[in-house]
N, C-alpha and C. Protein backbone atom coordinates (compact mmCIF):
# COMPACT_ATOMS: atom_id res chain seq x y z
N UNK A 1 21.62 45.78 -41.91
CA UNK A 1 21.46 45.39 -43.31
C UNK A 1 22.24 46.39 -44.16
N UNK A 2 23.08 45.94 -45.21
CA UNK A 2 23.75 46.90 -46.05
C UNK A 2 23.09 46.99 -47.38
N UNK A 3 22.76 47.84 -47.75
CA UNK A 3 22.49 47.93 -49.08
C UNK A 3 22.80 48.94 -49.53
N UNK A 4 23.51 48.21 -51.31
CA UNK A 4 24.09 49.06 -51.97
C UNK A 4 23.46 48.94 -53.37
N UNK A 5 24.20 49.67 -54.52
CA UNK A 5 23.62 49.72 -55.62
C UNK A 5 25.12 49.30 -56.70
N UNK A 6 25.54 48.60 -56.08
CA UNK A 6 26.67 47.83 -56.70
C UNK A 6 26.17 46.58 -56.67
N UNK A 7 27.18 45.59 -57.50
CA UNK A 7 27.47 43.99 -57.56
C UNK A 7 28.10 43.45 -56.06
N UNK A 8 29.41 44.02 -55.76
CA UNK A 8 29.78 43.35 -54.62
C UNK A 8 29.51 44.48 -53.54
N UNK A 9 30.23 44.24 -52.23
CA UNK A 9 30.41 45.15 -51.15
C UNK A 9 32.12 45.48 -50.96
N UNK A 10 32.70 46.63 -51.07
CA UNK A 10 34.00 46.48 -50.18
C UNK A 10 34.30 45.74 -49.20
N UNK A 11 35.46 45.10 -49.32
CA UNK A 11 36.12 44.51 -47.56
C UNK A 11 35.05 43.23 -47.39
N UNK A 12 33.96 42.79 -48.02
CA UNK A 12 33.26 41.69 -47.85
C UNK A 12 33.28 40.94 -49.08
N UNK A 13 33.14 39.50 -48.12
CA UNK A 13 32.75 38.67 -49.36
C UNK A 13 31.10 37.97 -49.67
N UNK A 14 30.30 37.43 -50.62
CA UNK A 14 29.37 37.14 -50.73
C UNK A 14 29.57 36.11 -50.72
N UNK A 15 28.54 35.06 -49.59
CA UNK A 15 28.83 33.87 -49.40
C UNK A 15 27.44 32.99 -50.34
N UNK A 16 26.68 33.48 -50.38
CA UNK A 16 25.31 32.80 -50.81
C UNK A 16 24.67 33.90 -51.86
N UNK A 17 24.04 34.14 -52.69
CA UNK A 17 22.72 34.49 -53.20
C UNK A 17 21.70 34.25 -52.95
N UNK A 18 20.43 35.13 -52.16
CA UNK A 18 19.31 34.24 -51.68
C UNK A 18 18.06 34.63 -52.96
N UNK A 19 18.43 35.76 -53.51
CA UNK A 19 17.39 35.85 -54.80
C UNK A 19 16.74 37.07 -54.71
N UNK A 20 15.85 37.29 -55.22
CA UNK A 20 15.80 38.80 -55.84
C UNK A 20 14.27 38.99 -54.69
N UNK A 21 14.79 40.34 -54.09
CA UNK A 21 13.82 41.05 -53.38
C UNK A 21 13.17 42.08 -54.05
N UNK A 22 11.91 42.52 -53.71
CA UNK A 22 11.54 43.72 -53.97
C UNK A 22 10.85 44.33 -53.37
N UNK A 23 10.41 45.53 -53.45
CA UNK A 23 9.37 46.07 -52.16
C UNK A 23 8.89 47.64 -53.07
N UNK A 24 7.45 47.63 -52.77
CA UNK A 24 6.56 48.64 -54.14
C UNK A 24 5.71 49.22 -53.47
N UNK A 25 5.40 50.72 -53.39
CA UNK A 25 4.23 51.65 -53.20
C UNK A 25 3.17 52.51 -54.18
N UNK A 26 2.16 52.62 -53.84
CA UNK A 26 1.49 53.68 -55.01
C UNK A 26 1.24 54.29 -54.14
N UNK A 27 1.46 55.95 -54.63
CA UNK A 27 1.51 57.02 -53.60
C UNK A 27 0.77 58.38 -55.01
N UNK A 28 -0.15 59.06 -53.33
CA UNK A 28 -1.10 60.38 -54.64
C UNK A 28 -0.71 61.70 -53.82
N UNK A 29 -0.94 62.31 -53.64
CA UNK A 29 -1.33 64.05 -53.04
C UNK A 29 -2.88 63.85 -52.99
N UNK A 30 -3.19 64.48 -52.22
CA UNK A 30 -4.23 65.36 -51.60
C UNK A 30 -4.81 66.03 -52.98
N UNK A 31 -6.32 66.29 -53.34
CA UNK A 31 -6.73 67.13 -53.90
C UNK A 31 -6.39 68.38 -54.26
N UNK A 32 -6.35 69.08 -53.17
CA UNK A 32 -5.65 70.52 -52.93
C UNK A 32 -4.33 70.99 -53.64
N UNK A 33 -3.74 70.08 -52.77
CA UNK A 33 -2.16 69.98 -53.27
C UNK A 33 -1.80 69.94 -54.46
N UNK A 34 -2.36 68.83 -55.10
CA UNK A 34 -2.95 68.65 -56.72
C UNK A 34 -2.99 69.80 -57.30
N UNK A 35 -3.69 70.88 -56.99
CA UNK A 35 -4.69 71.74 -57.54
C UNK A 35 -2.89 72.92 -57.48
N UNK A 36 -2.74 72.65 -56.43
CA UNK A 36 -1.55 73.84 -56.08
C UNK A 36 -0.50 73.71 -57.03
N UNK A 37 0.38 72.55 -56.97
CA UNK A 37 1.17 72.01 -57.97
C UNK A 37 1.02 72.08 -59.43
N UNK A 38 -0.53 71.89 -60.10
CA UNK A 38 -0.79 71.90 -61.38
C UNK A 38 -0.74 73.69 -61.49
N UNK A 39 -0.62 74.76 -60.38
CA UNK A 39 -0.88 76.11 -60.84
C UNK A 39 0.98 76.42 -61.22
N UNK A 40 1.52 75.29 -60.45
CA UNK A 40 2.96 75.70 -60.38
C UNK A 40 3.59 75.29 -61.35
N UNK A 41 3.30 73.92 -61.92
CA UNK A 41 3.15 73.09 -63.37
C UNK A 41 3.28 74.59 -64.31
N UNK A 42 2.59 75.30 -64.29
CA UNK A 42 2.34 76.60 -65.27
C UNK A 42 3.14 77.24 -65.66
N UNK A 43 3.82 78.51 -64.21
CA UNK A 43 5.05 78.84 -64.00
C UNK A 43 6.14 78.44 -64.57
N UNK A 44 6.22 77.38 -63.94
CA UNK A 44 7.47 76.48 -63.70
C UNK A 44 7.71 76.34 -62.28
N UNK A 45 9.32 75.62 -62.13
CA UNK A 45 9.89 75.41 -60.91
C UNK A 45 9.81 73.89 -60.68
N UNK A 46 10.37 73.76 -59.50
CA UNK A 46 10.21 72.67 -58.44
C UNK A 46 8.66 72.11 -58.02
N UNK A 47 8.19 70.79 -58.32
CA UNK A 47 6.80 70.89 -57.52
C UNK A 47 7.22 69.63 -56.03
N UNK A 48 7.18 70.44 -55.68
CA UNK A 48 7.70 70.17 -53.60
C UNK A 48 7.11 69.44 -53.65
N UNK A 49 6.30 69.51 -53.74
CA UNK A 49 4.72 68.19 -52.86
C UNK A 49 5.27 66.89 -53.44
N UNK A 50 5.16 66.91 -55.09
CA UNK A 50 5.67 65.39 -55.56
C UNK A 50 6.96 65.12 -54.93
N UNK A 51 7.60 66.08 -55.17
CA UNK A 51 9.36 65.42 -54.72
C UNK A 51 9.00 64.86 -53.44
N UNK A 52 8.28 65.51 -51.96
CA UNK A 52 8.48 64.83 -50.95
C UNK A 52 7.52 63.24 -51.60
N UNK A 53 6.66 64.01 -52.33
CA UNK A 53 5.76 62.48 -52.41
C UNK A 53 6.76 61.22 -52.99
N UNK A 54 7.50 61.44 -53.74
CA UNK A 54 8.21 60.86 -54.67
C UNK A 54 9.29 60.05 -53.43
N UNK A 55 9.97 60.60 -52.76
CA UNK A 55 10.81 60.59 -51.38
C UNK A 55 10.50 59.51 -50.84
N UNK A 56 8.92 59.90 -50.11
CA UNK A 56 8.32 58.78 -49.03
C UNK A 56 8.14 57.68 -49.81
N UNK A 57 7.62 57.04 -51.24
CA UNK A 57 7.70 56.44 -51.85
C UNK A 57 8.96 55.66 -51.77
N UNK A 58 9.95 56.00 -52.19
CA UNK A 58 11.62 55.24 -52.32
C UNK A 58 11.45 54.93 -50.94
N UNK A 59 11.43 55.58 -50.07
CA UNK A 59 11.83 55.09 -48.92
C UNK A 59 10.80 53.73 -47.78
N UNK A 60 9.72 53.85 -48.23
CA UNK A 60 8.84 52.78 -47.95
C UNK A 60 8.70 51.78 -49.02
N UNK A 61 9.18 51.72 -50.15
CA UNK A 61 9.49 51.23 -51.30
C UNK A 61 10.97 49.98 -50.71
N UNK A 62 11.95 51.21 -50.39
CA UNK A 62 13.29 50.02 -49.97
C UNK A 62 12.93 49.31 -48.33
N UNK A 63 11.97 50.23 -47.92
CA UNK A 63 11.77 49.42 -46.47
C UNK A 63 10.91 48.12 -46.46
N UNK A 64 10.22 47.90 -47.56
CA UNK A 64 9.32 47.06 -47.84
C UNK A 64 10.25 45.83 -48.83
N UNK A 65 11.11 46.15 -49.25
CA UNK A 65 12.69 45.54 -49.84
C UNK A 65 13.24 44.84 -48.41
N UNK A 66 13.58 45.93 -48.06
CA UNK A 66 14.36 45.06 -46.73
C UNK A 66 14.13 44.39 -45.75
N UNK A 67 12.04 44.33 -45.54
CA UNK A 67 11.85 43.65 -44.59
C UNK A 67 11.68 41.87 -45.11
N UNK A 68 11.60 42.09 -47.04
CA UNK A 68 11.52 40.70 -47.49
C UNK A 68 12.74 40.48 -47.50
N UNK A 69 14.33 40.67 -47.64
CA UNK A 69 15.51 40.35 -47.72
C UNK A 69 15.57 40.13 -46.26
N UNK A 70 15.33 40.55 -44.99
CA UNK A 70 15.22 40.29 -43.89
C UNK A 70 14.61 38.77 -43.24
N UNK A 71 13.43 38.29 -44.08
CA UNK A 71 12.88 37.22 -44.13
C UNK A 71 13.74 35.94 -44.49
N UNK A 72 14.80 36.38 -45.52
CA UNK A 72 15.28 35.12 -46.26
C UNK A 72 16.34 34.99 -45.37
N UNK A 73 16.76 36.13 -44.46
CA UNK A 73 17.96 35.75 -43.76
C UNK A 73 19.50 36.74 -43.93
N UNK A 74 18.83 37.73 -44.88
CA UNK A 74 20.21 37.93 -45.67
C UNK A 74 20.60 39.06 -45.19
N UNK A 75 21.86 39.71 -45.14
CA UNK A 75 22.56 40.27 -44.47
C UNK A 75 22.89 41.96 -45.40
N UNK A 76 22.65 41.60 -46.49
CA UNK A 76 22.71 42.39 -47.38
C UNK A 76 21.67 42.51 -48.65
N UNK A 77 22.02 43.70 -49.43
CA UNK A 77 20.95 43.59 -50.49
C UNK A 77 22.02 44.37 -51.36
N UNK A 78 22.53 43.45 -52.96
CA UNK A 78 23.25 44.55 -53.64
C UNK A 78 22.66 44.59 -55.22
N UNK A 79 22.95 45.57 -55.81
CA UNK A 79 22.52 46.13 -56.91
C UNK A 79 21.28 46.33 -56.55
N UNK A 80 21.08 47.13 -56.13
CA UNK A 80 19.63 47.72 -55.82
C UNK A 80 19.40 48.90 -56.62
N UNK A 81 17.95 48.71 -57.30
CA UNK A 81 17.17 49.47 -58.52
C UNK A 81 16.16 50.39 -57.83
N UNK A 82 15.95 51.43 -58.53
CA UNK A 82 14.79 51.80 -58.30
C UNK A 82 14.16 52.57 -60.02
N UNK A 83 12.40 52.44 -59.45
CA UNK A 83 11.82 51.80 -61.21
C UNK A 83 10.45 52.97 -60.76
N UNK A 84 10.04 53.78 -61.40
CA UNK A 84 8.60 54.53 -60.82
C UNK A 84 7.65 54.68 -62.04
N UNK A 85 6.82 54.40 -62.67
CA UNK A 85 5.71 54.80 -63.23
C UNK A 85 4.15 55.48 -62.59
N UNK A 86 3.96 56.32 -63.62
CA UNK A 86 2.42 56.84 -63.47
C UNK A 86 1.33 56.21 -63.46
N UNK A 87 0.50 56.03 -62.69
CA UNK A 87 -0.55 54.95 -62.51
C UNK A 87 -1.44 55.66 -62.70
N UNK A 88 -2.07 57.18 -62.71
CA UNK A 88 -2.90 57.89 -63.20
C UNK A 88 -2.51 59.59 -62.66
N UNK A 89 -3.48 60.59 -62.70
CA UNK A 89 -2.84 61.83 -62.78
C UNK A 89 -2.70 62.03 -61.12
N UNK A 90 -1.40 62.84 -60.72
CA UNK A 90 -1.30 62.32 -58.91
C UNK A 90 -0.53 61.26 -58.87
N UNK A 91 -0.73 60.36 -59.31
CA UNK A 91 -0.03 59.17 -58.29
C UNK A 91 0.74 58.03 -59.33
N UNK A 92 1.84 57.84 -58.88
CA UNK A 92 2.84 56.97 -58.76
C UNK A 92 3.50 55.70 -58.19
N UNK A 93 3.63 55.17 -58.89
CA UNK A 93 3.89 53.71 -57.92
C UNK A 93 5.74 53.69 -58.24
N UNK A 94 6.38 53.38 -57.01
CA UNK A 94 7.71 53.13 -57.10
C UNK A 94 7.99 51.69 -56.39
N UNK A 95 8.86 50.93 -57.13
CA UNK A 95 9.46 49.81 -57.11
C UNK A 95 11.08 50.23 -56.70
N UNK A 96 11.38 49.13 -55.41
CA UNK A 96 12.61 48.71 -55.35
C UNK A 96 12.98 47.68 -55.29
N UNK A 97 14.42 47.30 -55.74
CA UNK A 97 14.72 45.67 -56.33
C UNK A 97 15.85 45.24 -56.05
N UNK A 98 16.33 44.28 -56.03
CA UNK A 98 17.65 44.49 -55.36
C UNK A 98 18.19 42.39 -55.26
N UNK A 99 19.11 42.38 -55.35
CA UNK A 99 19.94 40.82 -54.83
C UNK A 99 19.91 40.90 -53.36
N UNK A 100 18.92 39.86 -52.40
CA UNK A 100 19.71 39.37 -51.22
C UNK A 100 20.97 38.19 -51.16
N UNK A 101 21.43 38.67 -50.45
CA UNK A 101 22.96 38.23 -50.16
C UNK A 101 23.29 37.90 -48.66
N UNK A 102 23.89 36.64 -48.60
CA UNK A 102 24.31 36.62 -47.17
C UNK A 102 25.97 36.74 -47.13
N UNK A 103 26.36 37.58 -46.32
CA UNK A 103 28.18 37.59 -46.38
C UNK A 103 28.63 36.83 -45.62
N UNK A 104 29.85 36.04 -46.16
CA UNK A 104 30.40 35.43 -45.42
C UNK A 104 31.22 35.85 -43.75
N UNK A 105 31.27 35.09 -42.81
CA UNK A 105 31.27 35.90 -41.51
C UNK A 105 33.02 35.91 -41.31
């Protein structure tokens, strides 16, 4: 499966449009972690924990994308988005979105 975050693909052509996929997680930390991050919130810096949290999100986010673009048949997925809001303190929900596409062979 190719996916990009463009309109077309290089060197291919788009033979079909099969319609708009998407695939979405809500993701928290641990209590603790929480607790660790909000001391680092203070400081400043990097807070690690979200970024990986933030990470696994996109990435089970586009895998959950590609197993519905996988369904319709399609070979590709282009202009692919990604969209995240706060759903409460901790946790995040991330959306990915995207055109399935079948290329011509």
């Amino acid at each position: 499966m190719i996916l990009v975050n463009t309109d077309y693909i290089a060197g291919k052509e788009i033979a079909e449009m099969l319609g708009l996929v998407k695939g979405s997680t809500i993701q928290s930390k641990n209590i603790g972690r929480d607790i660790t991050q909000g001391f680092k919130g203070i400081v400043g810096g990097e807070l690690k924990s979200y970024t990986q949290m933030m990470n696994e999100a996109r990435d089970i986010a586009t895998a959950r994308m590609q197993q519905e673009a996988e369904a319709l048949g399609a070979d590709a997925i282009v202009n692919i988005r990604y969209a995240s809001s706060a759903v409460m303190a901790g946790a995040a929900e991330v959306i990915a979105y995207g055109t399935a596409v079948r290329l011509k062979k």
